[in-house]
Protein backbone atom coordinates (compact mmCIF):
# COMPACT_ATOMS: atom_id res chain seq x y z
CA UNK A 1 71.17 75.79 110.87
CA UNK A 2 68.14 78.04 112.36
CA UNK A 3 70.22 78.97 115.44
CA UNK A 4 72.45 80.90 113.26
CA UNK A 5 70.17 83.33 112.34
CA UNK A 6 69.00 84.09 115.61
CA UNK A 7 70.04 87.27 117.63
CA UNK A 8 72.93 87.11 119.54
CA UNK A 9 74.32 89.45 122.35
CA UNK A 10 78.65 90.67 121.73
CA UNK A 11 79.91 93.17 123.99
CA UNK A 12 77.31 96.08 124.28
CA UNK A 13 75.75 94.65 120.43
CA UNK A 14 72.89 93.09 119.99
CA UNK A 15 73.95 91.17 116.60
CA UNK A 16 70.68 89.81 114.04
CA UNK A 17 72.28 86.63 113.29
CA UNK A 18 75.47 84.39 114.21
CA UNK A 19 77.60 85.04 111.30
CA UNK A 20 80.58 87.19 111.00
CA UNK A 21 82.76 88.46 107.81
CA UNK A 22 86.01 87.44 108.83
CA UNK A 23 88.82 89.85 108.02
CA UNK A 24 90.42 89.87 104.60
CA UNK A 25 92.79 92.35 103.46
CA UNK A 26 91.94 93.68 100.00
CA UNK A 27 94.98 96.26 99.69
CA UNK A 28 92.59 99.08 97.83
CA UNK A 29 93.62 101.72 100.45
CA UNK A 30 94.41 105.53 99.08
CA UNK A 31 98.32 106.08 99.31
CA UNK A 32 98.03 107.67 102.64
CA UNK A 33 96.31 104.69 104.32
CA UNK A 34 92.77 106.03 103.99
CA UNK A 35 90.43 103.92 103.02
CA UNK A 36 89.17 103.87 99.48
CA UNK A 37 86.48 105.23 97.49
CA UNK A 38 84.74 101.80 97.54
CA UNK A 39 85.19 100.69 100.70
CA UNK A 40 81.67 101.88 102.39
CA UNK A 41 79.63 100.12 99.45
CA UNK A 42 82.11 97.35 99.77
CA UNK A 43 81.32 97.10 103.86
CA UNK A 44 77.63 97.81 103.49
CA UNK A 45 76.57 95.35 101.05
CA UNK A 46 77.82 92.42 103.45
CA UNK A 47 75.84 94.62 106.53
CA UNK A 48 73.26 91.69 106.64
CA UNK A 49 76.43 89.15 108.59
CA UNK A 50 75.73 89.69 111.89
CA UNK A 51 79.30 91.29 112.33
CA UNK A 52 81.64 92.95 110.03
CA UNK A 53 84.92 92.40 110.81
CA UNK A 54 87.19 94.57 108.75
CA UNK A 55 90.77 93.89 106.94
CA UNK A 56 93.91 94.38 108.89
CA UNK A 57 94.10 98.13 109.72
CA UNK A 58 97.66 99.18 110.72
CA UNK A 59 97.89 100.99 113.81
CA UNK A 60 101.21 103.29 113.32
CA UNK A 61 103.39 103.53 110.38
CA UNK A 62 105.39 100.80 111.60
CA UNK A 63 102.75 98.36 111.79
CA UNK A 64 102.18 98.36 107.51
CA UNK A 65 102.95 95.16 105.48
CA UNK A 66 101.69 95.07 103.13
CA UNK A 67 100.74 97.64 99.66
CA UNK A 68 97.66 99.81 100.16
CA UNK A 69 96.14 98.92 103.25
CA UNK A 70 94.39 101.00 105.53
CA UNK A 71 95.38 103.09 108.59
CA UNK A 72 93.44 104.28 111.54
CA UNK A 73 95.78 106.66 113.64
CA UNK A 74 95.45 109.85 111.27
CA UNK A 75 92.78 112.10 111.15
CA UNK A 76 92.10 111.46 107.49
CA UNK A 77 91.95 107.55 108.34
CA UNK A 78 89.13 108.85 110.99
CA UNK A 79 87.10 110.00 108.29
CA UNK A 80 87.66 107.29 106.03
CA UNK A 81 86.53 104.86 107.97
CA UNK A 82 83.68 107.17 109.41
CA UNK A 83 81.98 106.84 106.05
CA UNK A 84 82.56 102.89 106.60
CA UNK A 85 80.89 102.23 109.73
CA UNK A 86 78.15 105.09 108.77
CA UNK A 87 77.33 102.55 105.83
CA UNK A 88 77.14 99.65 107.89
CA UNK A 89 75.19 100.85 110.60
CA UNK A 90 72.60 102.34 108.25
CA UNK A 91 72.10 98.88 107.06
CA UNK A 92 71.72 97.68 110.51
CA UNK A 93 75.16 96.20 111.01
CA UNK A 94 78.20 96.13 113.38
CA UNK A 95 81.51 96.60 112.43
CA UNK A 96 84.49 96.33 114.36
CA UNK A 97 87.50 97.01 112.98
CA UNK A 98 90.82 94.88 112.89
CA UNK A 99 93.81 96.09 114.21
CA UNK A 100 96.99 95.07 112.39
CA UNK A 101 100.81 95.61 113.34
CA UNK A 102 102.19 92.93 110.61
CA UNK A 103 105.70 93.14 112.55
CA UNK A 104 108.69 91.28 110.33
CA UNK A 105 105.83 90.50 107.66
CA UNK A 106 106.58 93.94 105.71
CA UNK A 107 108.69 95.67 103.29
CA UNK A 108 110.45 99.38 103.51
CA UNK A 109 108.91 99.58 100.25
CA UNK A 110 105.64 99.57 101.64
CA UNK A 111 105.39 101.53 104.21
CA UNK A 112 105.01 105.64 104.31
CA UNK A 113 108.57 106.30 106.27
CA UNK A 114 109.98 103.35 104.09
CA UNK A 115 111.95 102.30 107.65
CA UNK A 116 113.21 98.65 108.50
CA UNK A 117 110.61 96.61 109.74
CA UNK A 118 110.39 96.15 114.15
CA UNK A 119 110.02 92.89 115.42
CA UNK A 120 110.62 90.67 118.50
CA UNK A 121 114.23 89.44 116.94
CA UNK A 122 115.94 90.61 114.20
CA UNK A 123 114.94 87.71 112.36
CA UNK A 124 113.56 87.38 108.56
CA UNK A 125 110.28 85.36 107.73
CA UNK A 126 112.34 83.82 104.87
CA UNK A 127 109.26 84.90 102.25
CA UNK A 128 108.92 87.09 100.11
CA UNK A 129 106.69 90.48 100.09
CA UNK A 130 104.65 92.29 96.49
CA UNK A 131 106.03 95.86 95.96
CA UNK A 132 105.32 98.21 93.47
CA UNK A 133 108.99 96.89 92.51
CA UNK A 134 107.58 93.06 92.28
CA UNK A 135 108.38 90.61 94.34
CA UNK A 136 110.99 90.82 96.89
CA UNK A 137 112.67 88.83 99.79
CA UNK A 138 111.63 90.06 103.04
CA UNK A 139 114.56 92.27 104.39
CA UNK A 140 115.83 90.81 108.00
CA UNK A 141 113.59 93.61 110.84
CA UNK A 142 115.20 95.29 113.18
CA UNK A 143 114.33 93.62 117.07
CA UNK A 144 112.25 96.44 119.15
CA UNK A 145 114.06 97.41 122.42
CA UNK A 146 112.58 97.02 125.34
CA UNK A 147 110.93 100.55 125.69
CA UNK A 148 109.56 100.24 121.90
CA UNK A 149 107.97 97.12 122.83
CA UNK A 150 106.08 99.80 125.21
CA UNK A 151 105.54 102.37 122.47
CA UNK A 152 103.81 99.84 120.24
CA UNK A 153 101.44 99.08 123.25
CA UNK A 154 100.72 102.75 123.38
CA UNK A 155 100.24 102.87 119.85
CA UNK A 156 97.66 99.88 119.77
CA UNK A 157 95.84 102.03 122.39
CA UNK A 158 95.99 104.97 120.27
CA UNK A 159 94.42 103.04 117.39
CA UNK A 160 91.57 101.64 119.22
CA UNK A 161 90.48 105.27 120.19
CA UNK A 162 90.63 106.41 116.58
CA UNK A 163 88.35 103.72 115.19
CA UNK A 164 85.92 104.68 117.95
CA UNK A 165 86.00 107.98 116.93
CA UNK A 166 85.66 107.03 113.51
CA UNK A 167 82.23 105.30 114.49
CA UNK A 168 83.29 101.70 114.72
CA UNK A 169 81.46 99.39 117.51
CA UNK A 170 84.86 97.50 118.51
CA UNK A 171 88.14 96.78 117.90
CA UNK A 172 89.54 93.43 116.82
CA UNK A 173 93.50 92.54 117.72
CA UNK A 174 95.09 90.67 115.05
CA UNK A 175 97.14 87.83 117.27
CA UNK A 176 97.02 85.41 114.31
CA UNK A 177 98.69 84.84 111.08
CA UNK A 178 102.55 85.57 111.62
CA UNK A 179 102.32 89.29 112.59
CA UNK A 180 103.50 91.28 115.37
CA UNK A 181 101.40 89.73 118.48
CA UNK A 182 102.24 85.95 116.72
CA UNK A 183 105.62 86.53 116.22
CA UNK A 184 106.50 87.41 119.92
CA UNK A 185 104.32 84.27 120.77
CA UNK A 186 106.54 81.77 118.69
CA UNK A 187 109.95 81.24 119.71
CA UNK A 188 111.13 80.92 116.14
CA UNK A 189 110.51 84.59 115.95
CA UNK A 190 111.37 85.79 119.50
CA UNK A 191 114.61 85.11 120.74
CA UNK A 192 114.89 88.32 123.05
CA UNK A 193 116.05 87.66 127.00
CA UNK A 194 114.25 90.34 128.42
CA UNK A 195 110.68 89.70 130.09
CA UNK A 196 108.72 89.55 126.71
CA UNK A 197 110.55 86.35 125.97
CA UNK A 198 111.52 82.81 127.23
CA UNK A 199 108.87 81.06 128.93
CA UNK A 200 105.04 80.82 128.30
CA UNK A 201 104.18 84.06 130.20
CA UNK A 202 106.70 86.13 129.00
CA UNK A 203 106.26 85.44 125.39
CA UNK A 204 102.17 86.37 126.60
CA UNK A 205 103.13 89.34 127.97
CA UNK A 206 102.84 91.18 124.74
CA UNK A 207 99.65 90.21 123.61
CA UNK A 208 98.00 90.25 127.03
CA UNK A 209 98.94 94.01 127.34
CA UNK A 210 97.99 94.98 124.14
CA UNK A 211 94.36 93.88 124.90
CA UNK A 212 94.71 95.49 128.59
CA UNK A 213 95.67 98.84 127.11
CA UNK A 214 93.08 98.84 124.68
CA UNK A 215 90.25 97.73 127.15
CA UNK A 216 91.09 100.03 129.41
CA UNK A 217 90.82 102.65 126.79
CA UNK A 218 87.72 101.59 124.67
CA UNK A 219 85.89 99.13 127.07
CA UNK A 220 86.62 95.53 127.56
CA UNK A 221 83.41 94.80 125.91
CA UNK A 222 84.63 96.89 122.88
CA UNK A 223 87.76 94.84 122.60
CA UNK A 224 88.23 91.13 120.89
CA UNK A 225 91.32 89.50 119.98
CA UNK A 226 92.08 86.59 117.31
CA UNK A 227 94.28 83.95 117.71
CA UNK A 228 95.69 80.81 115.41
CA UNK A 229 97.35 78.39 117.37
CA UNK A 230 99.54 76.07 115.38
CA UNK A 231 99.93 78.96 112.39
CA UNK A 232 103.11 77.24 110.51
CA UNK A 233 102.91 79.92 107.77
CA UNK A 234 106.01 82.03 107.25
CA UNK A 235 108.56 80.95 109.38
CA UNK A 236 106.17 81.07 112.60
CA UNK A 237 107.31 77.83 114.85
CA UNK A 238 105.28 77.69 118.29
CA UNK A 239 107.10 74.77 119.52
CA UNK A 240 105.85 72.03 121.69
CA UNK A 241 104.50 74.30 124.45
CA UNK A 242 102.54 75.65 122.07
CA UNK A 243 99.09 74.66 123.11
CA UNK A 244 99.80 74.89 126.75
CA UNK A 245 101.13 78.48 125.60
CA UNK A 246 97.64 79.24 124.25
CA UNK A 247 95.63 77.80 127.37
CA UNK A 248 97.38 80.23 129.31
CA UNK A 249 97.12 83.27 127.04
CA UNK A 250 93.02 82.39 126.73
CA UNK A 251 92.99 82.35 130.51
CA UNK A 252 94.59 85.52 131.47
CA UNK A 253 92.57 87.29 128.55
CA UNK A 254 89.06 85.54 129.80
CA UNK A 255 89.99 87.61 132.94
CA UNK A 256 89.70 91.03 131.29
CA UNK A 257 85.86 90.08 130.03
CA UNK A 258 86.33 90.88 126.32
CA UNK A 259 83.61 91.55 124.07
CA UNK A 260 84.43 87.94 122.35
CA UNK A 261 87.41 85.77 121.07
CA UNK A 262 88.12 84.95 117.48
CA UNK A 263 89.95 81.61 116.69
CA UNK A 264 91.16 80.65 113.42
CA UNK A 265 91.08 77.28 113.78
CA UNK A 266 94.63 75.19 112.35
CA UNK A 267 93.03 71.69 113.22
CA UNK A 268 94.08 70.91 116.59
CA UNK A 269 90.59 69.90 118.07
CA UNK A 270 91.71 68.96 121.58
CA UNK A 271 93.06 72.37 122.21
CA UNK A 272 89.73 74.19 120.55
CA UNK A 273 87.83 72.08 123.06
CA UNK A 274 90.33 73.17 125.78
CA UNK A 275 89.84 76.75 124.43
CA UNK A 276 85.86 76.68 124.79
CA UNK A 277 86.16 75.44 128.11
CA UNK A 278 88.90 78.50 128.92
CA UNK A 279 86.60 81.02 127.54
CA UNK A 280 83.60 82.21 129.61
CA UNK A 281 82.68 84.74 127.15
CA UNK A 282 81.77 84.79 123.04
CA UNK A 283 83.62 82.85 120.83
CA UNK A 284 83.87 82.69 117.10
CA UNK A 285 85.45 80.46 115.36
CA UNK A 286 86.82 80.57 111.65
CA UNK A 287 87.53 77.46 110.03
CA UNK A 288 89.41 78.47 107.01
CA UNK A 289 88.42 76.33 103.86
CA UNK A 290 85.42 74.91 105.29
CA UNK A 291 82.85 73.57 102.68
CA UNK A 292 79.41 75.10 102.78
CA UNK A 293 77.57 71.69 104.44
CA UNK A 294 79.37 72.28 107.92
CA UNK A 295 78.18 75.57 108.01
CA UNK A 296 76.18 76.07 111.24
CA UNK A 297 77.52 72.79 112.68
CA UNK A 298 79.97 74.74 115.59
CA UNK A 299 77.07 76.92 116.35
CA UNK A 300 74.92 73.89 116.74
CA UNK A 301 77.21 71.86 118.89
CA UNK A 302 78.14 74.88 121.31
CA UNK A 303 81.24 75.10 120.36
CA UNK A 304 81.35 78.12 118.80
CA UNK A 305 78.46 81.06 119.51
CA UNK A 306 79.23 82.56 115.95
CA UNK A 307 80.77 81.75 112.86
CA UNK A 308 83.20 83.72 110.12
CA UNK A 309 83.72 83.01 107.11
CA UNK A 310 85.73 85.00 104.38
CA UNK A 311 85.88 83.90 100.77
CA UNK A 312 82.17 83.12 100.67
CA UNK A 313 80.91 86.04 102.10
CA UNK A 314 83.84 88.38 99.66
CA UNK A 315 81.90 86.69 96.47
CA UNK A 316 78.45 87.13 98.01
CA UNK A 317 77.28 90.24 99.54
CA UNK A 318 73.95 88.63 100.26
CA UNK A 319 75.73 85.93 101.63
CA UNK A 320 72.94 85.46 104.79
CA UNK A 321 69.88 85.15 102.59
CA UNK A 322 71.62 82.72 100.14
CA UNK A 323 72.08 80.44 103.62
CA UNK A 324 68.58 80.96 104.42
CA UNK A 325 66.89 79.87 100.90
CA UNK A 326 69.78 77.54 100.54
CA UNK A 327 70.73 79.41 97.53
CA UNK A 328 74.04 79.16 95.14
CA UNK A 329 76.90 80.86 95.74
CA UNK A 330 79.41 83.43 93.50
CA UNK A 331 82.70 81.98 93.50
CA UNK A 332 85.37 84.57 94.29
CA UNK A 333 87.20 85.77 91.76
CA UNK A 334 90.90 85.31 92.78
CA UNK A 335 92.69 87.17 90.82
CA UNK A 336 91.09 90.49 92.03
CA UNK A 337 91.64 89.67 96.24
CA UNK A 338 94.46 92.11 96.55
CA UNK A 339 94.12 95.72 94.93
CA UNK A 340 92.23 97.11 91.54
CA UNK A 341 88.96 98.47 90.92
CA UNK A 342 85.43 97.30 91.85
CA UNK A 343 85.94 94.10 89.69
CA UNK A 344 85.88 91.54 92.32
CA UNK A 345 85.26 94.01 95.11
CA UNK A 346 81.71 95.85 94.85
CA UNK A 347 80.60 94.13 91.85
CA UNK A 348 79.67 90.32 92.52
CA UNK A 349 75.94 90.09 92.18
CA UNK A 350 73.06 89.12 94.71
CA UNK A 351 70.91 86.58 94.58
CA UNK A 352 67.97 88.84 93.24
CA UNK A 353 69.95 90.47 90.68
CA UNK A 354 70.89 87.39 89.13
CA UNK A 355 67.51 85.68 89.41
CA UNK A 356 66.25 89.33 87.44
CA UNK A 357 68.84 89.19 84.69
């Protein structure tokens, strides 16, 4: 496990250890998309993971799913998340923020123009969404024409600026979990016949611009994407090409020399291997649910040159030092993930605070 604590070198960052804070969204954004009060102290206590990689920031009106979570194309979401990356970089982290378009995964209820939702095809997840209202069914999204498919390129470009305005040290593409990038991937969810659909490259096309518009903007070695291949959740269907869609997306985006590649692993192992021998540059791998003994093991075997994890570093802010002395952990108190207070959000305790009360 001592090779996760050493340095390790991501984009223009020189990172202290090998362990990232995966992205979680916590939904305790103001009502404009800025984020909240709590956020910095929230960020900033975890500063000691070699990266912090924030929750899923939308990138245009349009791109919102879900309640209260944060924007970056505004100048008030600038400042927000100035006093975010301020915090972490005072404590000697990185931070790169997530960008988010969740794509059919949303709910006019949620968002600030209360619009239809765009996505590839104008068709519904078949799940339902929380609202201030309760639960609802998803509403069936409109399908993006041809030219929007363009504008939401642009405004992925647009959003990587901000949140290097707003101090951040990268931007992270969201290309996992159903959302916008995933959806045009799966053919469950794209059933368009122009060139962003049909066979492997086409239904690439989308997510390989994306990270081209945004490198070119930011730097390529300010730019990482995540993927999931073989995500199942909420309608998502990648079909059989599926993995031979993903060892061609990996290849065209190892061209473009991004600061590193984030999978969240599903459990196909061949393709991971095929993945680590695709990618030339840093990859991290998240593999959700894993217990606490097989941390450091993907570092150790070279398949992975970091690791994320999510639920154990939410519960412990201290979460690198309790690795180090091989220390208990918090457990994460569910029922306070999404929205509230600083009850399961700034207030789980380190290590020394415990040991002194």
């Amino acid at each position: 496990m001592s090779k996760l604590f050493a340095p390790v070198q991501l984009g223009r960052n020189t990172l202290q250890n090998r362990l990232a804070m995966a992205p979680m969204t916590r939904s305790r954004a103001q009502f404009d998309g800025t984020p909240g009060e709590l956020a910095a102290e929230y960020y900033s206590q975890r500063a000691s993971a070699g990266l912090i990689i924030t929750e899923g920031t939308q990138p245009s009106d349009d791109g919102q799913g879900y309640m209260a979570t944060p924007g970056i194309y505004t100048y008030a979401h600038v400042a927000g998340w100035k006093k975010v990356a301020d915090a972490v970089h005072a404590k000697g982290g990185h931070i790169f923020i997530q960008l988010m378009h969740a794509g059919r995964m949303s709910h006019p209820d949620n968002t600030p123009h209360h619009r239809q939702a765009l996505a590839p095809s104008a068709i519904a997840p078949g799940t339902g969404m929380f609202t201030a209202k309760g639960m609802q069914d998803i509403p069936v999204p409109r399908a993006l024409t041809t030219d929007e498919v363009r504008q939401a390129v642009a405004g992925f470009r647009f959003a990587a600026r901000r949140a290097i305005e707003a101090g951040a040290d990268g931007v992270e593409i969201h290309g996992a979990n159903a959302y916008l990038i995933q959806q045009f991937l799966a053919p469950s969810a794209n059933t368009r016949t122009d060139e962003y659909s049909g066979s492997i490259e086409n239904r690439a096309r989308f997510a390989i611009e994306v990270a081209t518009a945004i490198a070119e903007e930011i730097g390529a070695d300010r730019t990482a994407i995540r993927l999931s291949p073989g995500t199942t959740m909420w309608g998502i269907d990648e079909g059989a090409e599926g993995p031979n869609l993903y060892r061609f997306l990996v290849a065209e985006l190892d061209k473009l020399g991004l600061a590193y590649l984030h999978i969240a692993h599903q459990g196909n192992e061949a393709l991971l291997t095929d993945i680590r021998k695709l990618w030339s540059g840093t990859l991290i791998l998240n593999r959700p649910g894993s217990p606490r003994d097989k941390i450091g093991a993907d570092v150790a075997s070279g398949l992975a040159d970091l690791e994320a994890y999510g639920q154990m570093v939410l519960a412990n802010p201290d979460f690198v030092e309790r690795l180090k002395h091989n220390a208990p952990m918090n457990d994460a108190n569910r029922n306070a993930f999404f929205g509230g207070t600083a009850q399961g959000y700034t207030d789980y305790p380190t290590l020394r605070e415990t040991q002194a009360a």
